[in-house]
Each structure stands twice: as structure tokens, then as C-alpha cells.
N, C-alpha and C. Protein backbone atom coordinates (compact mmCIF):
# COMPACT_ATOMS: atom_id res chain seq x y z
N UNK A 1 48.34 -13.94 22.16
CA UNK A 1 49.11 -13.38 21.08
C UNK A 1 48.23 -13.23 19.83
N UNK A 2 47.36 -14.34 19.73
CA UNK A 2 46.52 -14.12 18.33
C UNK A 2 45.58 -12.77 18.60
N UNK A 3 44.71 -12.87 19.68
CA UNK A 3 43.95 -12.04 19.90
C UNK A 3 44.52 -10.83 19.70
N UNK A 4 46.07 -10.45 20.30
CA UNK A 4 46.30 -8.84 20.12
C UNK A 4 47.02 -8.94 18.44
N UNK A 5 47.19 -9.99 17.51
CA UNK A 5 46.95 -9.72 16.64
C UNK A 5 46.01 -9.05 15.70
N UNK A 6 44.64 -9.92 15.86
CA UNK A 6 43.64 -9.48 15.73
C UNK A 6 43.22 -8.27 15.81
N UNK A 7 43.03 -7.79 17.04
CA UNK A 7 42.82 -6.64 17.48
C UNK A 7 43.56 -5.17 16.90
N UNK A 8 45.05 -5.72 16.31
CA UNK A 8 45.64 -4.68 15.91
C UNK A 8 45.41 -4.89 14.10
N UNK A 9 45.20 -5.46 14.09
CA UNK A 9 44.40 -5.84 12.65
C UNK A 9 42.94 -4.83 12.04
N UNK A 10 42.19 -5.01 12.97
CA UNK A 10 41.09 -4.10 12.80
C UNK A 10 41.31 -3.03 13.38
N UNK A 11 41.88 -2.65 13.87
CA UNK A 11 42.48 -1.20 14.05
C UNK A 11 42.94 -0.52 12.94
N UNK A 12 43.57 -1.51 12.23
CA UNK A 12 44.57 -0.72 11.01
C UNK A 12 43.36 -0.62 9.70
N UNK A 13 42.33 -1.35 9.99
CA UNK A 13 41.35 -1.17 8.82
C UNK A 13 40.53 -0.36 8.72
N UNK A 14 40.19 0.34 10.00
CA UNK A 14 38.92 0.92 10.19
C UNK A 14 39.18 2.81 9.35
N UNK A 15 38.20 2.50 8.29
CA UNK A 15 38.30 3.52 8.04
C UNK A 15 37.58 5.06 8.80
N UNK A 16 37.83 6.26 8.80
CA UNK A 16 36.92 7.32 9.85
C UNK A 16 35.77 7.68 9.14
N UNK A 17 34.78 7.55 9.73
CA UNK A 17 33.30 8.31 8.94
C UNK A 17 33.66 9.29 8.87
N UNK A 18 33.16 10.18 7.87
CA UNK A 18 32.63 11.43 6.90
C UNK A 18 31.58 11.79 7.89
N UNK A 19 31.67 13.06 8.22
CA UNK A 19 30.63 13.11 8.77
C UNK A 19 30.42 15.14 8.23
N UNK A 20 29.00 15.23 8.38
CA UNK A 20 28.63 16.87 7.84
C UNK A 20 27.70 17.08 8.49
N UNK A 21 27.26 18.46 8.56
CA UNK A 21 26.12 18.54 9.68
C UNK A 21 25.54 19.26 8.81
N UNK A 22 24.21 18.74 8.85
CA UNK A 22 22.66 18.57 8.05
C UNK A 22 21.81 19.43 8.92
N UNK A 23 21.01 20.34 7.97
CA UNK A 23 20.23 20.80 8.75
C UNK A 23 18.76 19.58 8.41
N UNK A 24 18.04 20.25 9.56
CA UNK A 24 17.01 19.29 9.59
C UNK A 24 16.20 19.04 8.68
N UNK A 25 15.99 19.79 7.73
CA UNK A 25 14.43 19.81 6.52
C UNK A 25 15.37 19.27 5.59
N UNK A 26 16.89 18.54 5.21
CA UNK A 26 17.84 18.44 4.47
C UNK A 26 17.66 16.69 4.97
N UNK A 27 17.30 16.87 6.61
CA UNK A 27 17.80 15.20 6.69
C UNK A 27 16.44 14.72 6.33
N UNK A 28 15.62 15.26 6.67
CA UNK A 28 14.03 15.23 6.36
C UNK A 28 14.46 14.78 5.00
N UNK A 29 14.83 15.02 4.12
CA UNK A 29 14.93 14.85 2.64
C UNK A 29 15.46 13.42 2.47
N UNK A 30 16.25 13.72 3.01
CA UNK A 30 17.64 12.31 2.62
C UNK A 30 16.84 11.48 3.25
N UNK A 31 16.23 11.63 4.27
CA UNK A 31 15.67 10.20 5.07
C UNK A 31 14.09 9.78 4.00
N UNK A 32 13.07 10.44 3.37
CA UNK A 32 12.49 10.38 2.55
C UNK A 32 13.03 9.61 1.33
N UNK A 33 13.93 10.07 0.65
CA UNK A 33 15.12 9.31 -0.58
C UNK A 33 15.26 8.09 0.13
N UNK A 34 15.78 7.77 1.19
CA UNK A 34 16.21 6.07 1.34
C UNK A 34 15.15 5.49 1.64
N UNK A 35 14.18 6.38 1.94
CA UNK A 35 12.64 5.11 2.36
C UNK A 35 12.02 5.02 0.60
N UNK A 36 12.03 6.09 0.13
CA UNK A 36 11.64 5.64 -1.44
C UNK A 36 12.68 4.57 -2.62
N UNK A 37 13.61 4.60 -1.69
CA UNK A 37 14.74 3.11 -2.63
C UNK A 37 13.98 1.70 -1.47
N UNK A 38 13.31 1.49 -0.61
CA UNK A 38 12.87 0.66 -0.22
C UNK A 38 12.26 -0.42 -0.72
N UNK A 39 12.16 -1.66 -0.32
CA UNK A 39 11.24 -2.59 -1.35
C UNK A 39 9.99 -2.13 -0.28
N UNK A 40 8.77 -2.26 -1.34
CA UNK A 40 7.38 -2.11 -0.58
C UNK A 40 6.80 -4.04 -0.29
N UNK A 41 6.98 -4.50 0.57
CA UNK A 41 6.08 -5.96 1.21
C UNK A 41 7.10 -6.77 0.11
N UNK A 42 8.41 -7.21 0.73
CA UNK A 42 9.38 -7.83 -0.21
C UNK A 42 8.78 -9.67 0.27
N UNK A 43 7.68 -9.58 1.12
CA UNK A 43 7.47 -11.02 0.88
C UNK A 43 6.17 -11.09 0.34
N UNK A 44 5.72 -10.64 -0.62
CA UNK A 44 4.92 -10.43 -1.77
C UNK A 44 5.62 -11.09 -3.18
N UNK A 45 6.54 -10.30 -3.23
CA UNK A 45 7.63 -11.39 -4.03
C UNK A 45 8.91 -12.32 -3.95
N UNK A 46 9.02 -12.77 -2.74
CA UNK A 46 9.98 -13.78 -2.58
C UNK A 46 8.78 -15.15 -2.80
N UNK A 47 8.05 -15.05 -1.78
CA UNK A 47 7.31 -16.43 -1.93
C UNK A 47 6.14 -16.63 -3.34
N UNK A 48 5.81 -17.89 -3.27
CA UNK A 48 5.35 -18.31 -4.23
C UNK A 48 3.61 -18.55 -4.04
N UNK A 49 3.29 -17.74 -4.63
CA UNK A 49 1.66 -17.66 -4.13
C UNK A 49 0.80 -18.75 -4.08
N UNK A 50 0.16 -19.41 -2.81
CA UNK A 50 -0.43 -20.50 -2.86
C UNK A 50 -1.70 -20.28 -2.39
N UNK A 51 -2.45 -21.41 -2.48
CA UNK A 51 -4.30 -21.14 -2.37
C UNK A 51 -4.35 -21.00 -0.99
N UNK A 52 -3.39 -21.42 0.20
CA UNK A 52 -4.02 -21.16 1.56
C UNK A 52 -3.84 -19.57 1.73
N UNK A 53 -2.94 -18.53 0.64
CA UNK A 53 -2.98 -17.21 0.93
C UNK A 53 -4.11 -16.51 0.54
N UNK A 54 -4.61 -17.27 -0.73
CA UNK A 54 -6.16 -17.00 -1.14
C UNK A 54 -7.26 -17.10 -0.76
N UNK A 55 -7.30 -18.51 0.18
CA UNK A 55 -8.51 -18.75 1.19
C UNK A 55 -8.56 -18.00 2.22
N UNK A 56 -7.10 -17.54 2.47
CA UNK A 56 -7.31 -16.97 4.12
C UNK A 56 -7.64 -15.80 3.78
N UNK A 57 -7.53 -14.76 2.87
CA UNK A 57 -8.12 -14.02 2.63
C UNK A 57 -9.41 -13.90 2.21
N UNK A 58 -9.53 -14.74 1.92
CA UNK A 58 -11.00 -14.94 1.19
C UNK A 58 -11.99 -15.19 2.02
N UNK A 59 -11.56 -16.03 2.62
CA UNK A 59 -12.42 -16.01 4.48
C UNK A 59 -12.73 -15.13 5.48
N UNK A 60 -11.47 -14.14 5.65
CA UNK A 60 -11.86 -12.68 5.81
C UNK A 60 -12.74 -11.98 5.49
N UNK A 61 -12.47 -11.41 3.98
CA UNK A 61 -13.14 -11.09 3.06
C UNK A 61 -14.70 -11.44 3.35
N UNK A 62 -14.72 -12.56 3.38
CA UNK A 62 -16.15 -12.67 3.28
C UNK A 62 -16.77 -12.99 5.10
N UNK A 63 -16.17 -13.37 5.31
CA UNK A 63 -16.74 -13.17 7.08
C UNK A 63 -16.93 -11.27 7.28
N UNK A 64 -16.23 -10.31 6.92
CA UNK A 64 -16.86 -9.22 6.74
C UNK A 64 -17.97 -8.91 5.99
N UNK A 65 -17.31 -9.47 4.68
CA UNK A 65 -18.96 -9.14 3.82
C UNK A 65 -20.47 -9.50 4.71
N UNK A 66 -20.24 -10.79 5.29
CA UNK A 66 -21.55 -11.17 5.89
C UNK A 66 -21.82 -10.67 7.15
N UNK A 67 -20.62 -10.27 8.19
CA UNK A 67 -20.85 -9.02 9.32
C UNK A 67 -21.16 -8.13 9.17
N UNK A 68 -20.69 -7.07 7.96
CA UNK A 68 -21.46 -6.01 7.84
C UNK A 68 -22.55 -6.02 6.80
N UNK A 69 -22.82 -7.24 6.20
CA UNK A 69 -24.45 -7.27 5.45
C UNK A 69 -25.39 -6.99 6.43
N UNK A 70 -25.10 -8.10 7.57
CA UNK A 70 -26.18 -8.03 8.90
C UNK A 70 -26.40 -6.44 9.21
N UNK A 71 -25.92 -6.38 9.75
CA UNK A 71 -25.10 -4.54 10.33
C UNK A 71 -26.03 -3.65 9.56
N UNK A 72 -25.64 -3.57 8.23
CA UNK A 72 -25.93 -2.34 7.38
C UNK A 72 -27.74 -2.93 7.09
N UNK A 73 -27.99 -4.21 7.22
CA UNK A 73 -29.37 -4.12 6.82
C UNK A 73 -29.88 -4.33 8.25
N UNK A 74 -29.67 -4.48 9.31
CA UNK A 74 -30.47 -4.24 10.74
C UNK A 74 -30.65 -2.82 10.88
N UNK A 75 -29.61 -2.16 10.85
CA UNK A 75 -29.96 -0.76 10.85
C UNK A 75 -30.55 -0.36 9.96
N UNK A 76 -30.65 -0.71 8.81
CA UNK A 76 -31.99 0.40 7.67
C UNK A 76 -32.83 -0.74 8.05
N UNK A 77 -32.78 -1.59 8.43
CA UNK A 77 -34.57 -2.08 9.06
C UNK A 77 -35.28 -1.20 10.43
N UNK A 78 -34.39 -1.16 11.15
CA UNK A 78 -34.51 -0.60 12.36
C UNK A 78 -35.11 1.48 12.25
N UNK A 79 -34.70 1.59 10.79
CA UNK A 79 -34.67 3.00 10.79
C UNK A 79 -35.60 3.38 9.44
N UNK A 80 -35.66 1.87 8.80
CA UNK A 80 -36.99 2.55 7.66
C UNK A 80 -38.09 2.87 7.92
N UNK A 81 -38.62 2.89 9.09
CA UNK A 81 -40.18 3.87 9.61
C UNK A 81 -39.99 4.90 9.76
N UNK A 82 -38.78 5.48 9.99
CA UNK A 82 -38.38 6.80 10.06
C UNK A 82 -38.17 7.30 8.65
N UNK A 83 -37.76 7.17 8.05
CA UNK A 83 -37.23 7.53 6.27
C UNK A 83 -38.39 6.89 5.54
N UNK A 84 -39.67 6.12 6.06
CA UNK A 84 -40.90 5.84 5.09
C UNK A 84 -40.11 4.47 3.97
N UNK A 85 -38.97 4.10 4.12
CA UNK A 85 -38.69 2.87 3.34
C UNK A 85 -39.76 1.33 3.90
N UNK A 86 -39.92 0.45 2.88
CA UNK A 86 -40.38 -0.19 2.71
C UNK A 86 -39.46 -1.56 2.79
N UNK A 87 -38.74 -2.44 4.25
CA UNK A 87 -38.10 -3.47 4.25
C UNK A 87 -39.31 -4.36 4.63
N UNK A 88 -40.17 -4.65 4.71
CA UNK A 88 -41.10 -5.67 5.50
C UNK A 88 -40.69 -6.85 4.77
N UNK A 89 -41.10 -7.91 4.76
CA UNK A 89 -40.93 -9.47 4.01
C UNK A 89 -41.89 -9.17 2.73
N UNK A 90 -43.21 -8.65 3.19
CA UNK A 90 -43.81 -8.76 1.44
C UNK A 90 -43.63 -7.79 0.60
N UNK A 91 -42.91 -6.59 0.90
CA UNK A 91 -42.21 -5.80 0.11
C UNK A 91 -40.94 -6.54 -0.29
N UNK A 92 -40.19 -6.82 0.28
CA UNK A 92 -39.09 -7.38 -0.06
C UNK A 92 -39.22 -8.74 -1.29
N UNK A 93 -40.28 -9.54 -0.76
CA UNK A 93 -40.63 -10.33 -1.71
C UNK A 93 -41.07 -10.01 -3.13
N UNK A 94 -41.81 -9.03 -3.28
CA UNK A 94 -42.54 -8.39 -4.37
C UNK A 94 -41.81 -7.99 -5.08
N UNK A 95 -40.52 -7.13 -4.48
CA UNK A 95 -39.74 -6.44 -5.36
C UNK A 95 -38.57 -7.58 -6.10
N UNK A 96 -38.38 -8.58 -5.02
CA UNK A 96 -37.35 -9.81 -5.40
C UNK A 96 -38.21 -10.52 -6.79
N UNK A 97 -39.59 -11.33 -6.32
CA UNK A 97 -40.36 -11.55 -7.47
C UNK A 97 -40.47 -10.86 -9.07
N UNK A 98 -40.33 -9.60 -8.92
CA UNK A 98 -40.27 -8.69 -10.02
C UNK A 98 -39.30 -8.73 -10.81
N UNK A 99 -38.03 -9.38 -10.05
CA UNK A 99 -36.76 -9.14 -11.40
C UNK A 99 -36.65 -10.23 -12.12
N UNK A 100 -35.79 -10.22 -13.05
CA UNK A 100 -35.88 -11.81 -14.68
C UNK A 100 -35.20 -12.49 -13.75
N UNK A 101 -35.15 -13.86 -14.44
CA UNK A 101 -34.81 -15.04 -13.58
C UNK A 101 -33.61 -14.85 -13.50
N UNK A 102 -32.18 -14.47 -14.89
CA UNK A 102 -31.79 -14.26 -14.15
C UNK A 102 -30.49 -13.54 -13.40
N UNK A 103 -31.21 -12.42 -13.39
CA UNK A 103 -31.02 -11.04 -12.40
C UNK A 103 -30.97 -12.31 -10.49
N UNK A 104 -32.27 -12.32 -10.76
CA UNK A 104 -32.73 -13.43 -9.23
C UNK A 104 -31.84 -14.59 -9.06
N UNK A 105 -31.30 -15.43 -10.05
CA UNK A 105 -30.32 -16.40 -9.90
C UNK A 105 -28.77 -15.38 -9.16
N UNK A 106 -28.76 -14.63 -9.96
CA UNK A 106 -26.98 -14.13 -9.94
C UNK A 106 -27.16 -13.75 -8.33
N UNK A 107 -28.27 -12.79 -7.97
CA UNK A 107 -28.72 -12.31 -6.72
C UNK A 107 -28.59 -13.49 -5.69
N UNK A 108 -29.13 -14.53 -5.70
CA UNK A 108 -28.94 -15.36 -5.01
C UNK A 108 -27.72 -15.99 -4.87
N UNK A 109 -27.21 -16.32 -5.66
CA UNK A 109 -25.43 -16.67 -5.88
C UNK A 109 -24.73 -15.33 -4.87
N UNK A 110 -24.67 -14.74 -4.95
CA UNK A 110 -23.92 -13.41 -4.63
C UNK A 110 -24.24 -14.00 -3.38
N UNK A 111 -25.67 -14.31 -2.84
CA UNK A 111 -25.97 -13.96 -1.46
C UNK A 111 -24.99 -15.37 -0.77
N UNK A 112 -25.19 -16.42 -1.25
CA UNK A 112 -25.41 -17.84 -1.34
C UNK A 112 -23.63 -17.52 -0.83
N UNK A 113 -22.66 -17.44 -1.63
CA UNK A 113 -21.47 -17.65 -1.92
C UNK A 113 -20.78 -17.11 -0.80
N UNK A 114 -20.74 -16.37 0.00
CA UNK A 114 -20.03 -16.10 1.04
C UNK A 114 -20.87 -16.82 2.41
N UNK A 115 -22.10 -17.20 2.64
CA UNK A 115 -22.05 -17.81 3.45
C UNK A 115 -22.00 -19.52 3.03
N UNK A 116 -21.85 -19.63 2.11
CA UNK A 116 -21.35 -21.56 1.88
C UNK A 116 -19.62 -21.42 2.38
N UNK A 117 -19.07 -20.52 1.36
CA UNK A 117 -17.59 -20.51 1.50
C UNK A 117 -17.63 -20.52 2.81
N UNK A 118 -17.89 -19.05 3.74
CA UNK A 118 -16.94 -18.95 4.96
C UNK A 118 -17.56 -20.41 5.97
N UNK A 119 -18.78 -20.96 5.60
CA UNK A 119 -18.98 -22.11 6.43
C UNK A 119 -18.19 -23.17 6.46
N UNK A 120 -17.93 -23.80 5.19
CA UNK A 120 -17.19 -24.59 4.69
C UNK A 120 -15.63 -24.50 5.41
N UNK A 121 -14.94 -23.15 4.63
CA UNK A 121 -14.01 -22.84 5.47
C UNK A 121 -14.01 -22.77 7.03
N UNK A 122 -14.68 -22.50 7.49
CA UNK A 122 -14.84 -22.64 8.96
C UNK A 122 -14.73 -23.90 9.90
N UNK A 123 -15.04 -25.25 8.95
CA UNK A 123 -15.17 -26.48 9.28
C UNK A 123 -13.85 -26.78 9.10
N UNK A 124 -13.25 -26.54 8.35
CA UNK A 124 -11.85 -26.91 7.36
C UNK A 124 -10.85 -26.12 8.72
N UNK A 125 -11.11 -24.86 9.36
CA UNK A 125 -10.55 -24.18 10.51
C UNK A 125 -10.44 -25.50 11.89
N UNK A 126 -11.57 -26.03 11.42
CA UNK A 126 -11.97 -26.59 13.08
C UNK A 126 -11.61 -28.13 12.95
N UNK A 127 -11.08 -28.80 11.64
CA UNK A 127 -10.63 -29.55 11.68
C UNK A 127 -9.21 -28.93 11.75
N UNK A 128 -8.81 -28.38 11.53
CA UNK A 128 -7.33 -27.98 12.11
C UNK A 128 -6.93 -27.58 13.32
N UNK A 129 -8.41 -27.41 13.90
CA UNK A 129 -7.96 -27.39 16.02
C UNK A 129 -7.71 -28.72 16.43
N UNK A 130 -8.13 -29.38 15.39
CA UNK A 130 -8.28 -30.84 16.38
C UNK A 130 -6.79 -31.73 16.03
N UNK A 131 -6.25 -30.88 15.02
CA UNK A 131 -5.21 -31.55 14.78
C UNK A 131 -4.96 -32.27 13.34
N UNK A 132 -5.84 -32.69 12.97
CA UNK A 132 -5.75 -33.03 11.35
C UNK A 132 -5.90 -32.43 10.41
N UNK A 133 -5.51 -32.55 8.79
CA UNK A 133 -5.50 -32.22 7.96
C UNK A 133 -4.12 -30.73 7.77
N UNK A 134 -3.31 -31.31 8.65
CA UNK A 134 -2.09 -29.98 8.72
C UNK A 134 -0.80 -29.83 7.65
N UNK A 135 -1.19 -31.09 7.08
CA UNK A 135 0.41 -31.39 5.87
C UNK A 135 0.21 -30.90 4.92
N UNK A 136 0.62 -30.17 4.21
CA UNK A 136 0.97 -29.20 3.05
C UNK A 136 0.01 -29.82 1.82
N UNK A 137 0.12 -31.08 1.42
CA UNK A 137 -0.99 -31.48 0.73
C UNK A 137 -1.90 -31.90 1.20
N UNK A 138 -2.28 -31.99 2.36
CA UNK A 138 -3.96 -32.10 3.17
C UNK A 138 -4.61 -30.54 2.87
N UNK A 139 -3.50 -29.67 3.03
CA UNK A 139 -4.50 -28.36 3.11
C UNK A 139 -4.60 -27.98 1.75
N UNK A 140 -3.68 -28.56 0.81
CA UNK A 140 -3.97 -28.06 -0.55
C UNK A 140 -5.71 -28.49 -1.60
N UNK A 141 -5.45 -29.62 -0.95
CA UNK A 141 -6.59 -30.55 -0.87
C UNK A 141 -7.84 -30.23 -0.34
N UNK A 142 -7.79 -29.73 0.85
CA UNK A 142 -8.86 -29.46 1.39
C UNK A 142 -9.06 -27.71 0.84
N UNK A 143 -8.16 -27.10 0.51
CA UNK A 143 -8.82 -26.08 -0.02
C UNK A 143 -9.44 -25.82 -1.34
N UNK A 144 -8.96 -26.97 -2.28
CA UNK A 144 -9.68 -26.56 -3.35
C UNK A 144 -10.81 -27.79 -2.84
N UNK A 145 -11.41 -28.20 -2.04
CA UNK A 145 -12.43 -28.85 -1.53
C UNK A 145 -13.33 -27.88 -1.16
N UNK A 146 -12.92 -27.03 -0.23
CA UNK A 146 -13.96 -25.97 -0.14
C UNK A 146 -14.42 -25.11 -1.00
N UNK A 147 -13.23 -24.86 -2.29
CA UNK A 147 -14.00 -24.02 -3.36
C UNK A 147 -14.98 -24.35 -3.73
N UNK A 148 -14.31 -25.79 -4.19
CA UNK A 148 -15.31 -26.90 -5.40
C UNK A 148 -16.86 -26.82 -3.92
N UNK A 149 -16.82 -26.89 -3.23
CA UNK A 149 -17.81 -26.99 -2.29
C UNK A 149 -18.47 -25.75 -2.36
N UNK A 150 -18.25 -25.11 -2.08
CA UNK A 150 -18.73 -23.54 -2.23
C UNK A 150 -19.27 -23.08 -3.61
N UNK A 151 -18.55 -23.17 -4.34
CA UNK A 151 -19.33 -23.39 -5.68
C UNK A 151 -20.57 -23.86 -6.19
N UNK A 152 -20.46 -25.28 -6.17
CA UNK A 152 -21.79 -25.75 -6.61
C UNK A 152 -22.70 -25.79 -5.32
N UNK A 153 -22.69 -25.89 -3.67
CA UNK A 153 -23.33 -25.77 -2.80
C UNK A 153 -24.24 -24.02 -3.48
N UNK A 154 -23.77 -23.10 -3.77
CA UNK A 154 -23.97 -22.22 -4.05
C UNK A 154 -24.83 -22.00 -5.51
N UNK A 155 -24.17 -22.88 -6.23
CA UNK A 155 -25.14 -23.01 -7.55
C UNK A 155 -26.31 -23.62 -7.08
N UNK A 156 -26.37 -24.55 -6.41
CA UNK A 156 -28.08 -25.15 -6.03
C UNK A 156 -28.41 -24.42 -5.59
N UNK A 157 -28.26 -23.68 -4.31
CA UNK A 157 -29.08 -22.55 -4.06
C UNK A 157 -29.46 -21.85 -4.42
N UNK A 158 -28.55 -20.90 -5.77
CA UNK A 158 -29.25 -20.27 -6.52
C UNK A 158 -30.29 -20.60 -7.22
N UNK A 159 -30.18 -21.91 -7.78
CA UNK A 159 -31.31 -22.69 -8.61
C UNK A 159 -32.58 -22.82 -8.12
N UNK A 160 -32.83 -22.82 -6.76
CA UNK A 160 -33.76 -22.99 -5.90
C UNK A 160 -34.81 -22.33 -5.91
């Protein structure tokens, strides 16, 4: 008895769609209009930005930078006898020697800083296969560990 209550209940509510027939370059339109009322990456702003979204990008980031450093300078090594460029070690040295100290410091930092970081980070990865350091303040911890690590690991080198 309840059920064919029910049932005759939403019967009596349902209102009939509206319906019109659209030509196509019209729905083309309308369907354009509701994708532009869209939110663009609505979890960009619901959550609250934390450093493991910064590291993990940042680890990316720079694990490319240092894949395609290799890359782009194997191949113009591989191809400067052809184009008459000059990569050998004592060219390279000569020209490194030549700039102010420091031009040569920042140069080295630049170089220095993505492979300390993504190492660092990498260790910080591989203690998380093994199972530790997984609680919300272990990783908060350990990531500004790897900055602070990356940082000055990186300032000595430059100093060097």
C-alpha cells in the first residue's frame, strides 16, 4: 500500500520536459556556453596548498631539467664536429674560467640545485617504499629537510 502510494506520488510531480529541436551549429553553441560556465581544475581551489604538492612537482620539474640537460648536451657534443663548435673539456674550461666569480658561482648553483634536490628527494621516495616516514608530519618534515638540504648541499658546491 505504501509503495503504490509512493509511486502515485511521483507521478503526480513529474513535470514534462520542454523540448525544441536545435539545429546543430546552435547546439554546437549552447554546448560551448555550458563548458565556458565550468570551473577550470576546481581542486586547485578546494584544497589547501601544501609542500608535498610543491616537491612533487618540483621533482619532476627537475628530474626533466637534468634528462634533457644530458640529451640536449650529448647531442651538440656528438654533432659539434659537424657545425665546427668547440665542446672539448679545455674549451669548456677556458670559457668557464673566463667569467667573474660570480657569474661562475650562480652557474654552478643552477647546475648544483637540481641534481642535490632530485637526489635528496629520491632518498626521501625510497624511504617511503620501505614504509616509513608516511604520517602527514613525517613528510612535512622531511620535506622541508630536503629543501634545507638542497640548498646549502648546493651552496657548497657552488663555493667550490
Amino acid at each position: 500500500m505504501l509503495i503504490h502510494r509512493l509511486s502515485q506520488q511521483s507521478t503526480r510531480r513529474r513535470i514534462p520536459a520542454a523540448s525544441q529541436t536545435v539545429k546543430e551549429l546552435d547546439a554546437y553553441h549552447i554546448l560551448e556556453a555550458q563548458r565556458r560556465n565550468r570551473p577550470v581544475s576546481p581542486h586547485l581551489s578546494v584544497y589547501k596548498a601544501q609542500i608535498s604538492w610543491y616537491l612533487s612537482g618540483l621533482n619532476r620539474i627537475t628530474g626533466s631539467i637534468l634528462s634533457g640537460g644530458f640529451y640536449v648536451f650529448g647531442a651538440a657534443y656528438l654533432c659539434a664536429p659537424l657545425f665546427g663548435w668547440h665542446l672539448d673539456s679545455a674549451s669548456m674550461a677556458a670559457a668557464f674560467g673566463s667569467l667573474p666569480v660570480a657569474a661562475k658561482v650562480l652557474l654552478k648553483f643552477g647546475i648544483a640545485m637540481p641534481f642535490t634536490f632530485h637526489s635528496y628527494n629520491g632518498v626521501r621516495h625510497l624511504m617511503w617504499d620501505t614504509g616509513r616516514g608516511l604520517t602527514n608530519k613525517e613528510v612535512v618534515r622531511t620535506g622541508w629537510t630536503v629543501v634545507g638540504l638542497s640548498v646549502v648541499s648546493s651552496g657548497i658546491l657552488a663555493m667550490m
